[in-house]
Structure formats: C-alpha cells, structure tokens
Protein backbone atom coordinates (compact mmCIF):
# COMPACT_ATOMS: atom_id res chain seq x y z
CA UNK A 1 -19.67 1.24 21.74
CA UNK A 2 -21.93 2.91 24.41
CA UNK A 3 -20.03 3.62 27.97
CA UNK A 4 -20.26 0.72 30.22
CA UNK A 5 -21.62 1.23 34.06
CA UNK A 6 -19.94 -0.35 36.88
CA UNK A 7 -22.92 -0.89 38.64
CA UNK A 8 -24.49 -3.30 35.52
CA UNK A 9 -24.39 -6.95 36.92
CA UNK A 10 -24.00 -10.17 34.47
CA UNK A 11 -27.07 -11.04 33.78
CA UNK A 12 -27.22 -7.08 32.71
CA UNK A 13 -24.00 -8.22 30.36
CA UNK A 14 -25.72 -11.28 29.11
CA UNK A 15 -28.89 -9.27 27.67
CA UNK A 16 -26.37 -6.97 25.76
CA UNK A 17 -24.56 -9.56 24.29
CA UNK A 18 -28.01 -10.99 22.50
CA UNK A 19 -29.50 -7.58 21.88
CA UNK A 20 -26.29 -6.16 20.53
CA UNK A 21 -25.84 -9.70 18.22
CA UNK A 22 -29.16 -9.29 17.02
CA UNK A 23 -27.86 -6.03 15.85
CA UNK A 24 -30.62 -4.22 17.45
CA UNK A 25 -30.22 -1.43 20.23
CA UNK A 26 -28.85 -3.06 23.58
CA UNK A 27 -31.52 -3.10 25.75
CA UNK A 28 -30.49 -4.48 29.63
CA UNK A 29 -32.96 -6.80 31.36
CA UNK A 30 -32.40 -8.73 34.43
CA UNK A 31 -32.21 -12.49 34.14
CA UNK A 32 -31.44 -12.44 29.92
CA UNK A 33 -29.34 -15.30 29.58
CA UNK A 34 -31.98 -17.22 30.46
CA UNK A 35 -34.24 -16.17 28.17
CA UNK A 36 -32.02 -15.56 25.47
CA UNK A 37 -33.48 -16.75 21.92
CA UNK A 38 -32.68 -20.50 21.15
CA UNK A 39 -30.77 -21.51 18.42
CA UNK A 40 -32.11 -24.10 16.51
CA UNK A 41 -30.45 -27.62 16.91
CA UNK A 42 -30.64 -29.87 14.41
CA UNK A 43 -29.18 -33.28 13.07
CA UNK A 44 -26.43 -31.28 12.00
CA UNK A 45 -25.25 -30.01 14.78
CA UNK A 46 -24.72 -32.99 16.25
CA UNK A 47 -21.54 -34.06 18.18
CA UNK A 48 -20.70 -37.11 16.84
CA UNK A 49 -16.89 -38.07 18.24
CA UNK A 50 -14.74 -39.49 15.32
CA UNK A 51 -17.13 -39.00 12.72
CA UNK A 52 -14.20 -36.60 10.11
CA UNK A 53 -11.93 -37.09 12.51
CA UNK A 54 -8.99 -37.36 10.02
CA UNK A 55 -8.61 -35.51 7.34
CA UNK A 56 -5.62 -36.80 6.44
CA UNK A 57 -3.21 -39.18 8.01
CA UNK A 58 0.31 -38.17 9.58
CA UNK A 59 -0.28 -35.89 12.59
CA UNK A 60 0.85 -36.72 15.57
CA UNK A 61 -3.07 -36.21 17.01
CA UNK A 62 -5.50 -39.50 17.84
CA UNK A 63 -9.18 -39.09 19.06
CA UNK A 64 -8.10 -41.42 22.07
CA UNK A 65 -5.34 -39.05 23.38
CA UNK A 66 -7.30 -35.79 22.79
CA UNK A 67 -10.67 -37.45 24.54
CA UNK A 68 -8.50 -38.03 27.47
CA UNK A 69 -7.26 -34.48 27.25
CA UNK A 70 -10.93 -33.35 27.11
CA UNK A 71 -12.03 -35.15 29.90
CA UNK A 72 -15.73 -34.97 30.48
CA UNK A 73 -15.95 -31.97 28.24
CA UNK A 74 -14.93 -34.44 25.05
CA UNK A 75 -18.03 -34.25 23.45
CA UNK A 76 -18.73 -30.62 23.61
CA UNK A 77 -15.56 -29.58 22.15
CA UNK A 78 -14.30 -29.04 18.11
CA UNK A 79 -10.89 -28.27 17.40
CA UNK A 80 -9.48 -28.31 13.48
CA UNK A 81 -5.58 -28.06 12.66
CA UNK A 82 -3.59 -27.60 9.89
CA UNK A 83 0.34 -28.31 10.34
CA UNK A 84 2.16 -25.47 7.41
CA UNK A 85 5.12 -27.28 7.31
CA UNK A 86 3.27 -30.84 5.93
CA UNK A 87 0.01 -29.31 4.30
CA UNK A 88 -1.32 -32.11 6.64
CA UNK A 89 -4.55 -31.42 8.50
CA UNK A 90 -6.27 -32.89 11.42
CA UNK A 91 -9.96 -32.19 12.54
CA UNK A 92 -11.43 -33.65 16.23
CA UNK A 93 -15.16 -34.24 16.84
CA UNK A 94 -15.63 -32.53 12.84
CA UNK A 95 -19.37 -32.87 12.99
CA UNK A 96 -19.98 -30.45 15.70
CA UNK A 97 -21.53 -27.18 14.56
CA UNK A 98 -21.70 -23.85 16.84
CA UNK A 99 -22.91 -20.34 16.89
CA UNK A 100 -19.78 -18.43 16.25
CA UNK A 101 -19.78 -15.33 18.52
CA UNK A 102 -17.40 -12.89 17.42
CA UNK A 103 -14.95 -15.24 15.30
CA UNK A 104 -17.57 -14.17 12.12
CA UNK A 105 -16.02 -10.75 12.36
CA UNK A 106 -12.88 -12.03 10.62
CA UNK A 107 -15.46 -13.45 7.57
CA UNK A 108 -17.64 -9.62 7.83
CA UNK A 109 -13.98 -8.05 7.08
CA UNK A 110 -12.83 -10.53 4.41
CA UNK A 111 -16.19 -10.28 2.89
CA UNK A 112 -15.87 -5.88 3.11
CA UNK A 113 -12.51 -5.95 1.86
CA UNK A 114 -13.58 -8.82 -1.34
CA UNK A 115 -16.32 -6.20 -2.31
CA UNK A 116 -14.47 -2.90 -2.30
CA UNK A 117 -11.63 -4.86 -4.17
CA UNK A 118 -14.45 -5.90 -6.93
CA UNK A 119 -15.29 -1.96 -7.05
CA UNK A 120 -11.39 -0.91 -7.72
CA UNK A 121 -11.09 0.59 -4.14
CA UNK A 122 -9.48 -0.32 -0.99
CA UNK A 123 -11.52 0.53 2.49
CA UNK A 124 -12.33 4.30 3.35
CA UNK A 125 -11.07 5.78 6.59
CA UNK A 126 -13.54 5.47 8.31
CA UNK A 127 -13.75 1.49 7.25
CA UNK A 128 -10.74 1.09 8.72
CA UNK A 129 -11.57 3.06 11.74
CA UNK A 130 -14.34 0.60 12.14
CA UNK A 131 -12.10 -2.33 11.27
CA UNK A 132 -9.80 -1.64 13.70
CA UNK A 133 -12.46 -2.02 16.12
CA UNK A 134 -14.20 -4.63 14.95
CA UNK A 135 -11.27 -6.98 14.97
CA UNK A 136 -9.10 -5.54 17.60
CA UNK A 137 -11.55 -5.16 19.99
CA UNK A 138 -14.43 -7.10 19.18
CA UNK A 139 -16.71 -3.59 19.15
CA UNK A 140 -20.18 -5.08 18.06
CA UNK A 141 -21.23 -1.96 17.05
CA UNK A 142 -18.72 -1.70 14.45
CA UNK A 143 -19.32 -5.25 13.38
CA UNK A 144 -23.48 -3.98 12.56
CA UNK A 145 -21.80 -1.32 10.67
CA UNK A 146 -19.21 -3.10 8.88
CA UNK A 147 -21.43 -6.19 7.99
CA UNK A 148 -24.40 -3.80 6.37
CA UNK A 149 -21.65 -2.09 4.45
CA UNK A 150 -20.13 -5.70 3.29
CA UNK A 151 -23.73 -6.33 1.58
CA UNK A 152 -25.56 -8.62 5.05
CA UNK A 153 -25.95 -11.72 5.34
CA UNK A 154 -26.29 -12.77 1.31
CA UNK A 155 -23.15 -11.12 0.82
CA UNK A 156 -21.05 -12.61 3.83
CA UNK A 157 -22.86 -15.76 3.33
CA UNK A 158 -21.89 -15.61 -0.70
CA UNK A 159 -17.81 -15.23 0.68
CA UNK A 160 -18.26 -18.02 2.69
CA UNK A 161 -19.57 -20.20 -0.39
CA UNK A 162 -16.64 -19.22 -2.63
CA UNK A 163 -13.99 -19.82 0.23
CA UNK A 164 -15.69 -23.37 0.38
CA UNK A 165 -17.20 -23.16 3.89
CA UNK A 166 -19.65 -25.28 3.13
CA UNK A 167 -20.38 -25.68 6.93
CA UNK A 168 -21.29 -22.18 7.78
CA UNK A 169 -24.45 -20.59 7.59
CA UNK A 170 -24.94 -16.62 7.78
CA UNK A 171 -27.39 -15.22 10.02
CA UNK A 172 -28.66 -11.61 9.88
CA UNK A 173 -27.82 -11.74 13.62
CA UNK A 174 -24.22 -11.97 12.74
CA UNK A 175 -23.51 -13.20 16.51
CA UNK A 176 -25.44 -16.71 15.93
CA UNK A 177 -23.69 -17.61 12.43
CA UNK A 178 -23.29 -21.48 12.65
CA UNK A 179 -19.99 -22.94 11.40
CA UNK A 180 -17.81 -25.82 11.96
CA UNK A 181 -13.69 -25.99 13.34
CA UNK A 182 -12.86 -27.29 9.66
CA UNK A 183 -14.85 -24.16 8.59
CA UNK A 184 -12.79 -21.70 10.44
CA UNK A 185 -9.30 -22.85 9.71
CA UNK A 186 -10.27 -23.41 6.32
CA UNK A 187 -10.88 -19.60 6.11
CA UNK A 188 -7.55 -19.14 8.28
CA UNK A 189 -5.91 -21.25 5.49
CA UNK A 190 -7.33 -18.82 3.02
CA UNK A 191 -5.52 -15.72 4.62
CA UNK A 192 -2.23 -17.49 5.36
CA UNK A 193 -2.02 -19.45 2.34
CA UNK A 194 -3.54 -17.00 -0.57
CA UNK A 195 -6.90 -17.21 -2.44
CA UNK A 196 -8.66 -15.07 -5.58
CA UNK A 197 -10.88 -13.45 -3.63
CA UNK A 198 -7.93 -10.81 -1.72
CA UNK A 199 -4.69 -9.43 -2.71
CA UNK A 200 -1.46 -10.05 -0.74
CA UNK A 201 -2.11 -6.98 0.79
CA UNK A 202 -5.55 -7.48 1.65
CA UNK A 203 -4.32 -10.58 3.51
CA UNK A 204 -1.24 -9.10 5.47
CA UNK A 205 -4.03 -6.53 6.54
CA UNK A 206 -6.73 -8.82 7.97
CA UNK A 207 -3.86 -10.65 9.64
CA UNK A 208 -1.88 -7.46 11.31
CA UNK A 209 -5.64 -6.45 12.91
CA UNK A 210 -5.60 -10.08 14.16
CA UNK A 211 -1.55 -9.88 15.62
CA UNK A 212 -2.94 -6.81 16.98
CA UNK A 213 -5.51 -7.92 18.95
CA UNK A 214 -6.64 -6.23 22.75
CA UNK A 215 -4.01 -8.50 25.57
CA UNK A 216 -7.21 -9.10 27.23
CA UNK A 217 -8.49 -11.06 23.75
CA UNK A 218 -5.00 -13.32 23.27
CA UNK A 219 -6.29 -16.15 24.81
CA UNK A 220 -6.90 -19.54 22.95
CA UNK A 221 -5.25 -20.20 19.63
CA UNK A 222 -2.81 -16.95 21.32
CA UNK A 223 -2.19 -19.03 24.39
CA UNK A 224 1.44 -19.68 23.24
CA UNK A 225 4.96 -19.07 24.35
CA UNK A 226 5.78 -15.41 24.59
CA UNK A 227 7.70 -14.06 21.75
CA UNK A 228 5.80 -16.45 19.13
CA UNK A 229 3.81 -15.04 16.42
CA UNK A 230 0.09 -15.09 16.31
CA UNK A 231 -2.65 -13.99 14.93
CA UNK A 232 -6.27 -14.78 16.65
CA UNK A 233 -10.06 -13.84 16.90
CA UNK A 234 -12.13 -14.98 19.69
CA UNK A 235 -15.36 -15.18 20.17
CA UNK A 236 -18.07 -15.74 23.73
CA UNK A 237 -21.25 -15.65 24.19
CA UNK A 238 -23.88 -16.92 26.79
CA UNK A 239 -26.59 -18.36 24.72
CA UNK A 240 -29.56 -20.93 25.38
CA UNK A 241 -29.38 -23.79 24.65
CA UNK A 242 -25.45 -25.05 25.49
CA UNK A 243 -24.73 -21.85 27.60
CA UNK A 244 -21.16 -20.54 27.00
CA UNK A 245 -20.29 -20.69 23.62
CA UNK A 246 -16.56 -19.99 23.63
CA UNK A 247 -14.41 -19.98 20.04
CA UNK A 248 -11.04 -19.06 18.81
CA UNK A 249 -9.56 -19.40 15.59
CA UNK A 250 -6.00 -17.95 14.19
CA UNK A 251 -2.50 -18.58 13.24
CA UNK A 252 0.91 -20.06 14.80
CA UNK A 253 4.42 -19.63 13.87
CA UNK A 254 7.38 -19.76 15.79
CA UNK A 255 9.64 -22.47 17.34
CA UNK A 256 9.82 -24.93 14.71
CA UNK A 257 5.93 -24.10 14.23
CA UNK A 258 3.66 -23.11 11.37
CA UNK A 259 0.15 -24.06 12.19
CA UNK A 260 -3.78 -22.80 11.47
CA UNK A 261 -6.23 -23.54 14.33
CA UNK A 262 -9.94 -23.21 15.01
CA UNK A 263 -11.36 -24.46 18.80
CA UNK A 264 -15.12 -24.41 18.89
CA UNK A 265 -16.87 -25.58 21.94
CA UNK A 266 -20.20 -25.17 24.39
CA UNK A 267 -21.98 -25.88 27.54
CA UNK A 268 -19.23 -24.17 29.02
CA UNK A 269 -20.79 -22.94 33.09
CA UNK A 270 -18.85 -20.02 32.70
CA UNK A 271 -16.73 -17.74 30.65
CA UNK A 272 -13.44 -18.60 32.82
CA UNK A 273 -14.28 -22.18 31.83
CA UNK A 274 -14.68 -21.73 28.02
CA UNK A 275 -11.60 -19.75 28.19
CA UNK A 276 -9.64 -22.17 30.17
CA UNK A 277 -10.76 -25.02 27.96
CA UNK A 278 -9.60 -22.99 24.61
CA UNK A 279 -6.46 -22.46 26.17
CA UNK A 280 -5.85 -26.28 27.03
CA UNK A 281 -6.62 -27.41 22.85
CA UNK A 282 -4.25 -24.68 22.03
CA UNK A 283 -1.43 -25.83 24.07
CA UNK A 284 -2.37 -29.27 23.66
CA UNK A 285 -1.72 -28.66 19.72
CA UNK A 286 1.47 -26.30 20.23
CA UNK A 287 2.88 -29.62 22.29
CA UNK A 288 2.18 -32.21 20.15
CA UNK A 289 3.28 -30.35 17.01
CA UNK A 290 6.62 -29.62 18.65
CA UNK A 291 7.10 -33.08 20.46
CA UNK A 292 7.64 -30.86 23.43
CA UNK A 293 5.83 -31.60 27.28
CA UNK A 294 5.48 -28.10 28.04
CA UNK A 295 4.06 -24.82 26.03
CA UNK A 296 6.80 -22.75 28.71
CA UNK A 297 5.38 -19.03 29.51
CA UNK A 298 2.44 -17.84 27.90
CA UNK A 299 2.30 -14.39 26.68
CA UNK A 300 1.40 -12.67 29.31
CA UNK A 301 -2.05 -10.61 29.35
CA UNK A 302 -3.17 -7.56 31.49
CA UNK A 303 -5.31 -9.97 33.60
CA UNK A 304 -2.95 -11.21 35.81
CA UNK A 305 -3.29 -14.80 34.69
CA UNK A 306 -7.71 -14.83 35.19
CA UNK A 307 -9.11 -16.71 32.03
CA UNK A 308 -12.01 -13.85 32.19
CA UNK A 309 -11.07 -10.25 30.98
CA UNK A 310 -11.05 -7.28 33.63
CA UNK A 311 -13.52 -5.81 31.43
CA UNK A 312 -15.74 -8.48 32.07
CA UNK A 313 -15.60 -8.91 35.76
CA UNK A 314 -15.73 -5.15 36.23
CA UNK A 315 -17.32 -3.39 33.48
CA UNK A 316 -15.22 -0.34 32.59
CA UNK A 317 -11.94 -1.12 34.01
CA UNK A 318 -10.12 -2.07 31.21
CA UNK A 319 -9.88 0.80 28.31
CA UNK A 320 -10.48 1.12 25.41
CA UNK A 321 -11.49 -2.78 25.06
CA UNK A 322 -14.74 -2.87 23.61
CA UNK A 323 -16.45 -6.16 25.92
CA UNK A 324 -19.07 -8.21 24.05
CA UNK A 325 -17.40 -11.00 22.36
C-alpha cells in the first residue's frame, strides 16, 4: 500500500477507506465519511432480536443475559458461536446483516486458493506474497489484486454459495459485501472442520495467515487469555448509514476451549468503540463457555491497551501494518 503521511487527518482516513474498498485509486477528500456511498438497507437487514436466536439448544447463552451484556448497543450487535467440543451452535440477534469490511478477505483467499486447486496448482509466489498481506495485514491493495485473480465477485460470490452462505452477498466493492454472524462462522466452521472445496493443507494455510495476524489486528474474537490459540480477521470501516461498522470472526482453542466465532455490529461513534464492543462478545463467550467470571490477561498488543491501532491514531507509526480495515 501507498506510504501514509502523518499530517493526513481522519476524515482524510475515512475517504481512503471507501475509495480503496471501491477498489478504485484512493483519492483523500476532507469531510468523506460523511459522504461516503450508502449501502442499501433493506427488510433484510433488519435487526430483529431473537428472531434465529437458537440454533440449537444446550449452550450456556440466553438472549436475556447477552441483551443485558449489550446494554443499549443490543440491537446493533450480531454475534454467532459454535462450541467444538458439542457441535452445538448458538446465534444472537441472527437476522442482522452488515457490510463486512475486511473479514471478506478470508472468503477472497478461500475462493483464490478453491480455483488454483481446480487448475492442479497451489498459489504462485507472488500469491502468497499478496496473501500474506492481505490477511496479515489487511493491505487493501492486495485484497483488489487477489480478488480479480480469484475470478471477482461471481467467483467469490459462487464460493460463498457452495460453502452454504446463503446470507452473504458479493459486491464488486469487496469492502461492502453483506453477510450475516451465522454466515461467517459457518465459513470458520468450514476451515476448522474440513469441506470439498480445500485440502488439509489449504486449510492449515488460511488458518496460520490468520494465527499470524499484525498485534495491532488481535482484537475481538483474539481478545483472549495470553498463551491461547487463535486465529482471527477483523474488519472496520466508517460507512453511511450506521457509521462504524466493526467485525471479527475466527477461531478459539485453549483452556478447556474449542470454539468458532463471528461478532458483527454498527452504529458504533467510533473505532475505539466498535473495538471495545467486539472485545466484550468475545470475552463474554470465552466466560460462559468456560463457566469462568474472568477472561484473566489478554494477549497483550503493541498498543498499550488503546482499542484503536497506533497506526490509526498516527498514520505511519506502526510498521509494516498496512491500516484500512
């Protein structure tokens, strides 16, 4: 990605986000949050509390505790779980649908890694150069890359079908892909679990990028004890209408755990916000999986405890983090 410029202020940030999503040149303009391109909201997206909010019965989890959790943020939150050890599953607030930021990059490289499978090849170098960054990251200039070499937005959206995300739709403006929490761990299932579409290998792959992820980036489904092991992707992006769209989806095992997780959410004032709100469903979930009052120390991250990167806050300080989510 381009070299960043200390002197570029947020609203600066915010009109690279949407230009880079859009997969068009970033172009910086004052005030471009604001005027960012709507999504369209429909009756699908919706957030309907309690309407698929058990998929099946056994979890310790009950819309009443997790609304009280929530707080005033209840209906602007989606959070989907899947306990390993029972095959049980529990989804919150499962109508909700959101633009997924930078959690698509995980479907971009499944859908890469399906197609050069279907060809008899594995990724080139420079694929996995790309990769790397895309995933690691969250370079969106890798993602533009890697998604036109998966096949666009027929192609992604044609992975998503066969993993049975029926939830999800692809947009050529990868950034503003709309998808559901049951969605996302569904596809988190998929590379824990095993499906057709990748090899063993494939799946250990996707998953090390995701263990491997920038410090600045373990936040949400990572916000666990140090020395458990995770795998995540977030995504955050400022984008009218419902502001902060903040996401995280990935894997927990460790202390008696085995879990998949998506957390979906909006009309989050700020980034700090979205993140701090991620962070709370993930460590709600760790608790009430282990019967436990306290998550103990989080892994610790390069921030010094902020819920906003250093990359964000001061453009260029953190290196070689890549900082549109």
């Amino acid at each position: 990605m381009r070299a960043w410029s200390s002197s570029r202020g947020a609203g600066v940030i915010a009109g690279v986000v949407v230009a880079a999503l859009a997969g068009t040149p970033a172009v910086a303009a004052p005030h471009a949050a604001a005027s960012a391109p709507a999504v369209e909201i429909g009756p699908s997206f919706a957030s309907t509390v309690g309407g698929a909010a058990s998929e099946e019965a056994g979890l310790p989890f009950s819309d009443r505790d997790v609304r009280r959790m929530l707080g005033k943020s209840a209906d602007d939150v989606s959070f989907s779980v899947r306990d390993r050890r029972t095959g049980q599953t529990y989804t919150y607030n499962g109508s909700f649908r959101n633009s997924t930021a930078s959690i698509v990059k995980v479907l971009v490289l499944t859908t890469l890694v399906h197609e050069r499978r279907e060809q008899g090849r594995g990724l080139s170098t420079s694929q996995k150069r790309l990769a790397e960054r895309m995933i690691r990251y969250s370079d969106n200039d890798a993602t533009s890359a890697l998604f036109r070499q998966a096949g666009g937005r027929s192609a992604v959206q044609q992975m998503a079908d066969d993993l049975g995300m029926t939830r999800t739709t692809v947009r050529g403006a990868w950034g503003t892909t709309t998808t559901s929490a049951a969605d996302q761990r569904l596809l988190m299932d998929k590379l824990v679990d095993g499906t057709p579409h990748l090899s063993k290998g494939d799946r250990a792959y996707i998953l090390d990028l995701m263990g491997r992820v920038t410090p600045e980036q373990r936040w949400g489904v990572g916000s666990v004890p140090t020395g458990t092991k995770v795998a995540v992707k977030n995504g955050w992006l400022p984008l009218s209408p419902h502001g902060w769209r903040i996401n995280s989806i990935g894997s927990v095992r460790g202390s008696g755990r085995d879990y998949t997780l998506a957390i979906l959410s909006w009309d989050n004032g700020s980034m700090d916000s979205g993140v701090a709100q991620a962070r709370r469903v993930s460590k709600y979930v760790w608790n009430t999986l282990g019967g436990s009052a306290d998550a103990g120390s989080e892994q610790a991250t390069p921030s010094g405890g902020r819920a906003t990167p250093p990359f964000w806050v001061r453009p260029g300080a953190a290196v070689p983090p890549h900082p549109i989510g």
